[in-house]
Protein backbone atom coordinates (compact mmCIF):
# COMPACT_ATOMS: atom_id res chain seq x y z
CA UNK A 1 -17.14 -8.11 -22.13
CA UNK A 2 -16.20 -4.35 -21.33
CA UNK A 3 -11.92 -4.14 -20.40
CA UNK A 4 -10.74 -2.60 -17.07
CA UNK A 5 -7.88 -1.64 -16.33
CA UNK A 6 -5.39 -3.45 -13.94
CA UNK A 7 -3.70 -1.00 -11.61
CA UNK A 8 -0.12 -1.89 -10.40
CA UNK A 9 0.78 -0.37 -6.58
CA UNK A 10 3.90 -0.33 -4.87
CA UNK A 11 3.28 1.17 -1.60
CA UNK A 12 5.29 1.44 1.60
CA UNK A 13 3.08 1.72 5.19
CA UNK A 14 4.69 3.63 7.21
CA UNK A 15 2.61 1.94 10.20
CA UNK A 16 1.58 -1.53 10.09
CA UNK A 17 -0.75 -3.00 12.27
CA UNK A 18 0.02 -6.39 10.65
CA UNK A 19 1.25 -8.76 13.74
CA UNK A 20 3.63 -10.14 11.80
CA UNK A 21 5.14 -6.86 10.31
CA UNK A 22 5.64 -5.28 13.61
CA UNK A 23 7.18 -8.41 15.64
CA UNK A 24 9.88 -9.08 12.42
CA UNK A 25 10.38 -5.57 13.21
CA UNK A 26 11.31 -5.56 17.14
CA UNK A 27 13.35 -8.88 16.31
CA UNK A 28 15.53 -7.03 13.24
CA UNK A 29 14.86 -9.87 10.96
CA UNK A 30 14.49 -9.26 7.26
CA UNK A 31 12.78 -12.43 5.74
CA UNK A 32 11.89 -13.14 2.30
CA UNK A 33 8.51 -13.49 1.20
CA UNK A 34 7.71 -15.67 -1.31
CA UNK A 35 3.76 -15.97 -0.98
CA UNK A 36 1.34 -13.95 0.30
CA UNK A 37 -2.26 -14.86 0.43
CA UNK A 38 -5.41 -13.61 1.98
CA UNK A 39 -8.14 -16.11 2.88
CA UNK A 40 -11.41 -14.82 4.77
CA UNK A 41 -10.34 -13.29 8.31
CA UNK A 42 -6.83 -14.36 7.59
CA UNK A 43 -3.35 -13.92 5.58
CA UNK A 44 -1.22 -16.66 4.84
CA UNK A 45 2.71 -15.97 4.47
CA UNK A 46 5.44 -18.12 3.27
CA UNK A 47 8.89 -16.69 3.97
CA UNK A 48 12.51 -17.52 4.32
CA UNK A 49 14.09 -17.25 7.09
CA UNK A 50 18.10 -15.78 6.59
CA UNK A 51 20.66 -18.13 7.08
CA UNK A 52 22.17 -16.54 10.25
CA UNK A 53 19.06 -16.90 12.04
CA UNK A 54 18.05 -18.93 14.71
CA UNK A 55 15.23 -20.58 12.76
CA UNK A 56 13.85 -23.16 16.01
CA UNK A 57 14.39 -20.02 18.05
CA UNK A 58 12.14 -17.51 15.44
CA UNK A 59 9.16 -20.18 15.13
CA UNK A 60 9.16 -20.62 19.00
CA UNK A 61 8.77 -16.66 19.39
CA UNK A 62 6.11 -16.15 16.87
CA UNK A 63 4.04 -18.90 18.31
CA UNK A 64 4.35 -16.86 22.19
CA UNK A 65 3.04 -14.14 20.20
CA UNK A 66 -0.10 -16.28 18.87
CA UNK A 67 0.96 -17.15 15.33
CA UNK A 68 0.03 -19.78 13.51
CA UNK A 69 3.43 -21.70 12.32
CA UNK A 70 5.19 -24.58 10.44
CA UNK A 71 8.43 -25.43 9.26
CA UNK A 72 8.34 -25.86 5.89
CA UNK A 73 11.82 -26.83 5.02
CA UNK A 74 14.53 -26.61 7.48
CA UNK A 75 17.38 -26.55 5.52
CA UNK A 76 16.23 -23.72 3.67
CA UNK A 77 14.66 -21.77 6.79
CA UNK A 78 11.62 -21.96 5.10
CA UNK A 79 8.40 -20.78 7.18
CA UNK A 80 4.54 -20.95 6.66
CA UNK A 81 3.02 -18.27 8.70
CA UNK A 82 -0.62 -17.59 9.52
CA UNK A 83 -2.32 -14.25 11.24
CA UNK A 84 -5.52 -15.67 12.19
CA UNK A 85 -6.78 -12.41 12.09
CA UNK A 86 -6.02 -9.80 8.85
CA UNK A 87 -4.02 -6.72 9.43
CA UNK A 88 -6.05 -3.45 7.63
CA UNK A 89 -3.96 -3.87 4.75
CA UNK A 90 -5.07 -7.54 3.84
CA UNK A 91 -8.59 -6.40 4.65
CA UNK A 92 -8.67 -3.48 2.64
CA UNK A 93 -6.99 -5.03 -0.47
CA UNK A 94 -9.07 -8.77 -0.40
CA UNK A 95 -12.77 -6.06 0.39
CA UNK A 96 -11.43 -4.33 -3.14
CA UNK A 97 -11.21 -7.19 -5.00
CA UNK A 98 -7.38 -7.02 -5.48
CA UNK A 99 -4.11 -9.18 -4.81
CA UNK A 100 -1.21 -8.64 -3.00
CA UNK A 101 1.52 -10.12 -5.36
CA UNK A 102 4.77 -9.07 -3.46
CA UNK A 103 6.18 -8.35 0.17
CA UNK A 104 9.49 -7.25 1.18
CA UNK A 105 11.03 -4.69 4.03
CA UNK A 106 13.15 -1.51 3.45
CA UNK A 107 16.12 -0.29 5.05
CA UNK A 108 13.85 0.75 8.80
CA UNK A 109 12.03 -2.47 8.20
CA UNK A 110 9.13 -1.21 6.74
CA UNK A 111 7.08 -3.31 4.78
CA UNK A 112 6.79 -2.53 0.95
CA UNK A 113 3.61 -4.32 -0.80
CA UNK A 114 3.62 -4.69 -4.11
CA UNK A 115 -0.70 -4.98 -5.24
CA UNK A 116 -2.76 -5.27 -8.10
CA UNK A 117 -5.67 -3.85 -8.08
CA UNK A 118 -8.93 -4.69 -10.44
CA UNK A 119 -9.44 -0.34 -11.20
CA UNK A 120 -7.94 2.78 -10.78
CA UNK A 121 -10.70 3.30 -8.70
CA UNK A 122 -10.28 0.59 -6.18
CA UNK A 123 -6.54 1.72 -6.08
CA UNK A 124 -7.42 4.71 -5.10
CA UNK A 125 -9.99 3.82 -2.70
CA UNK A 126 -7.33 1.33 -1.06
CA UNK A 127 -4.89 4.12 -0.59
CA UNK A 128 -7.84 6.55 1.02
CA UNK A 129 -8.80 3.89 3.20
CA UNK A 130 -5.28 2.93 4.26
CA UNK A 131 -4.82 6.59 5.08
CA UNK A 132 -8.03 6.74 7.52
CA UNK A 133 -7.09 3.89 9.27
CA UNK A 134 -3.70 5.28 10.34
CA UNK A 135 -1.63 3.34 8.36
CA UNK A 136 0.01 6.19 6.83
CA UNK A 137 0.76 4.72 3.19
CA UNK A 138 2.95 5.91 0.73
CA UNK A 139 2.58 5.67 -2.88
CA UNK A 140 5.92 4.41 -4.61
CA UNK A 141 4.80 3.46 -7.88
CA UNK A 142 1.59 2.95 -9.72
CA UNK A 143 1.86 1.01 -12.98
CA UNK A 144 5.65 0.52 -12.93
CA UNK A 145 5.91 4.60 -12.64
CA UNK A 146 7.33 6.34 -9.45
CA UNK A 147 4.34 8.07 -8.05
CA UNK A 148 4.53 12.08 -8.33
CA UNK A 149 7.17 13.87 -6.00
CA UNK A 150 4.89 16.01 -4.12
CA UNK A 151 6.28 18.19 -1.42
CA UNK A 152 5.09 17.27 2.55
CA UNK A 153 3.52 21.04 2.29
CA UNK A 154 1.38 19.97 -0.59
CA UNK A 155 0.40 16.61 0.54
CA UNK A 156 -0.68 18.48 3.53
CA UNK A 157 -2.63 20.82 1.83
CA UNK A 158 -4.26 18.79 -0.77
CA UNK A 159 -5.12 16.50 2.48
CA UNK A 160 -6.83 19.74 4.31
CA UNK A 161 -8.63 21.26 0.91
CA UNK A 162 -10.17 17.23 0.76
CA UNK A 163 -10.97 16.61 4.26
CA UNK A 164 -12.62 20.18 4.42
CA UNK A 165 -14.31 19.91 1.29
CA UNK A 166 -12.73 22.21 -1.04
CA UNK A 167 -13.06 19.97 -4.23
CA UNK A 168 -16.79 19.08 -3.64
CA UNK A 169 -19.44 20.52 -5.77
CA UNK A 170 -20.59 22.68 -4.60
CA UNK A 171 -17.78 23.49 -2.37
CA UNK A 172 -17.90 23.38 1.11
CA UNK A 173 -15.05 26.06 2.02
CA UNK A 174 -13.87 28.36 -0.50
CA UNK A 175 -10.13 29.63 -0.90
CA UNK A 176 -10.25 32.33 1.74
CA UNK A 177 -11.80 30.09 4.66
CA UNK A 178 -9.26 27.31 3.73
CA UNK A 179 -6.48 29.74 3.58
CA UNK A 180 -7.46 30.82 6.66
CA UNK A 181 -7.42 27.74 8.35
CA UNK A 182 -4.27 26.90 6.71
CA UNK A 183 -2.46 30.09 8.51
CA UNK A 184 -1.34 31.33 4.60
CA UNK A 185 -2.38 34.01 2.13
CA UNK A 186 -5.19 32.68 -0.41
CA UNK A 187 -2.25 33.76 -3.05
CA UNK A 188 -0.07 31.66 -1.62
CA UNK A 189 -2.29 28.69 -0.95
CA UNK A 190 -3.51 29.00 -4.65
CA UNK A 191 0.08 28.80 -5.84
CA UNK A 192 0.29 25.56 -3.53
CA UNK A 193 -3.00 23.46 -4.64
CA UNK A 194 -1.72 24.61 -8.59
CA UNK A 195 1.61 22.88 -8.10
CA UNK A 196 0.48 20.06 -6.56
CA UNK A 197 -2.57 19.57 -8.82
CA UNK A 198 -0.38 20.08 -11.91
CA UNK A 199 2.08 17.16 -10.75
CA UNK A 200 -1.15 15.19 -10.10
CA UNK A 201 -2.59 15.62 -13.76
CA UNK A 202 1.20 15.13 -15.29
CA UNK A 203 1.29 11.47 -13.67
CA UNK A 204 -2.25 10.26 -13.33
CA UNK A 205 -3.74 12.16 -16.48
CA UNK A 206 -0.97 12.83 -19.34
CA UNK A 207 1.18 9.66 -18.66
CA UNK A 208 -2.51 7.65 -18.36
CA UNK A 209 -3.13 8.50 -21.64
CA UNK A 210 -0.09 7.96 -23.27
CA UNK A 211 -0.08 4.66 -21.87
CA UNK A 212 -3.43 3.23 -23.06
CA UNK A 213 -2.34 4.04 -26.57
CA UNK A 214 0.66 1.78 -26.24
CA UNK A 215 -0.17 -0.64 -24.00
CA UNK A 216 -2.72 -3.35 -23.40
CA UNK A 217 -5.34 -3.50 -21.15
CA UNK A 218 -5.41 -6.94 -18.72
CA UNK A 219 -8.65 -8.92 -18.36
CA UNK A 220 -9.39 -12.00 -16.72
CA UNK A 221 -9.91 -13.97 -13.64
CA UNK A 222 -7.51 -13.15 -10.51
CA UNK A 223 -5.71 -16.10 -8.94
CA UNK A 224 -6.62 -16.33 -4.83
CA UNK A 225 -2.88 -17.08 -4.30
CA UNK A 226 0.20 -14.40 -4.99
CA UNK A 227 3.60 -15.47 -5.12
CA UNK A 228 5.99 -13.10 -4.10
CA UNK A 229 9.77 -12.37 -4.97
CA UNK A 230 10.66 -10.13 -1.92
């Protein structure tokens, strides 16, 4: 059977339209997930409430806000949580055939997934399509490695030179028109897309390599259910 290539994510979404996500959020609790599952139209979450909180006083505010609940263990705070209907993360990650295998929030509360994904494709497609719907993601690792350190000007950029077509063949706007649109000198913007592209290659390209030589390659059927050490 041909090999491909599991792809490990990190990434941190900047704005989640997962229910859950947002109301932890407004209520400044910082759970712990342990388990994380996506089942047709909807995501199953097991988390731990801290010990500080008001656990009868959490489950009776997610359930105003039309979430599925149980009390799983009391003494523990423990919490089984459905969204009956998946945020675009869950969607985009169960349509690419991958699993979400960690959950946790950041210092503002964000939340941090932790995903592996059956390609690099499909890792890359996941990050596109979390980026078009408005989800604004951001790539903290990919196979263990912190993603490349681009600048805001070149993620900008690269973003324009894509969306207008500048890496199609045949191109759809050359250097000039892009500069243009960009408000820069082609010189400049040249200088820009090689810096970027060169940090691109150096992660996704060099250290690629390097690491197929030395490690192996995952195969194999994906569980349905992720547990999760947030």
């Amino acid at each position: 059977m041909p090999r491909s290539r599991i792809v490990n994510l990190a990434v941190r979404v900047w704005r989640p339209d997962c229910p859950l996500m947002i109301l932890l959020k407004e209520l400044g609790l910082k759970p712990r997930f342990h388990v994380v599952a996506v089942q047709g139209n909807e995501s199953r979450h097991i988390m731990e409430i801290a010990p500080g909180d008001n656990l009868n006083n959490v489950v009776k505010i997610l359930k105003e806000r039309r979430l599925k609940v149980k009390i799983v263990d009391e003494n523990r705070g423990l919490l089984w949580v459905d969204n009956l209907e998946n945020c675009n993360f869950c969607k985009a990650v169960d349509d690419l055939r991958g699993i979400i295998v960690s959950l946790s929030l950041d210092d503002n509360d964000n939340p941090v997934y932790g995903a592996l994904m059956p390609s690099r494709i499909a890792a890359s497609r996941l990050v596109a399509r979390l980026k078009v719907k408005g989800l604004e993601p951001e790539l903290l690792e990919k196979n263990g490695r912190l993603a490349p350190k681009l600048t805001l000007r070149q993620i900008h950029v690269l973003t324009i030179a894509y969306e207008r077509g500048f890496f199609d063949v045949p191109k759809k706007v050359n250097l000039e028109e892009l500069a243009k649109t960009l408000g820069v000198k082609p010189s400049t913007l040249n200088e820009i897309l090689r810096k970027a592209v060169k940090k691109l290659i150096e992660s996704y390209v060099i250290l690629e390599k390097r690491d197929e030589r030395h490690s192996p390659q995952l195969e194999g059927k994906q569980p349905h259910t992720s547990r999760c050490e947030g």
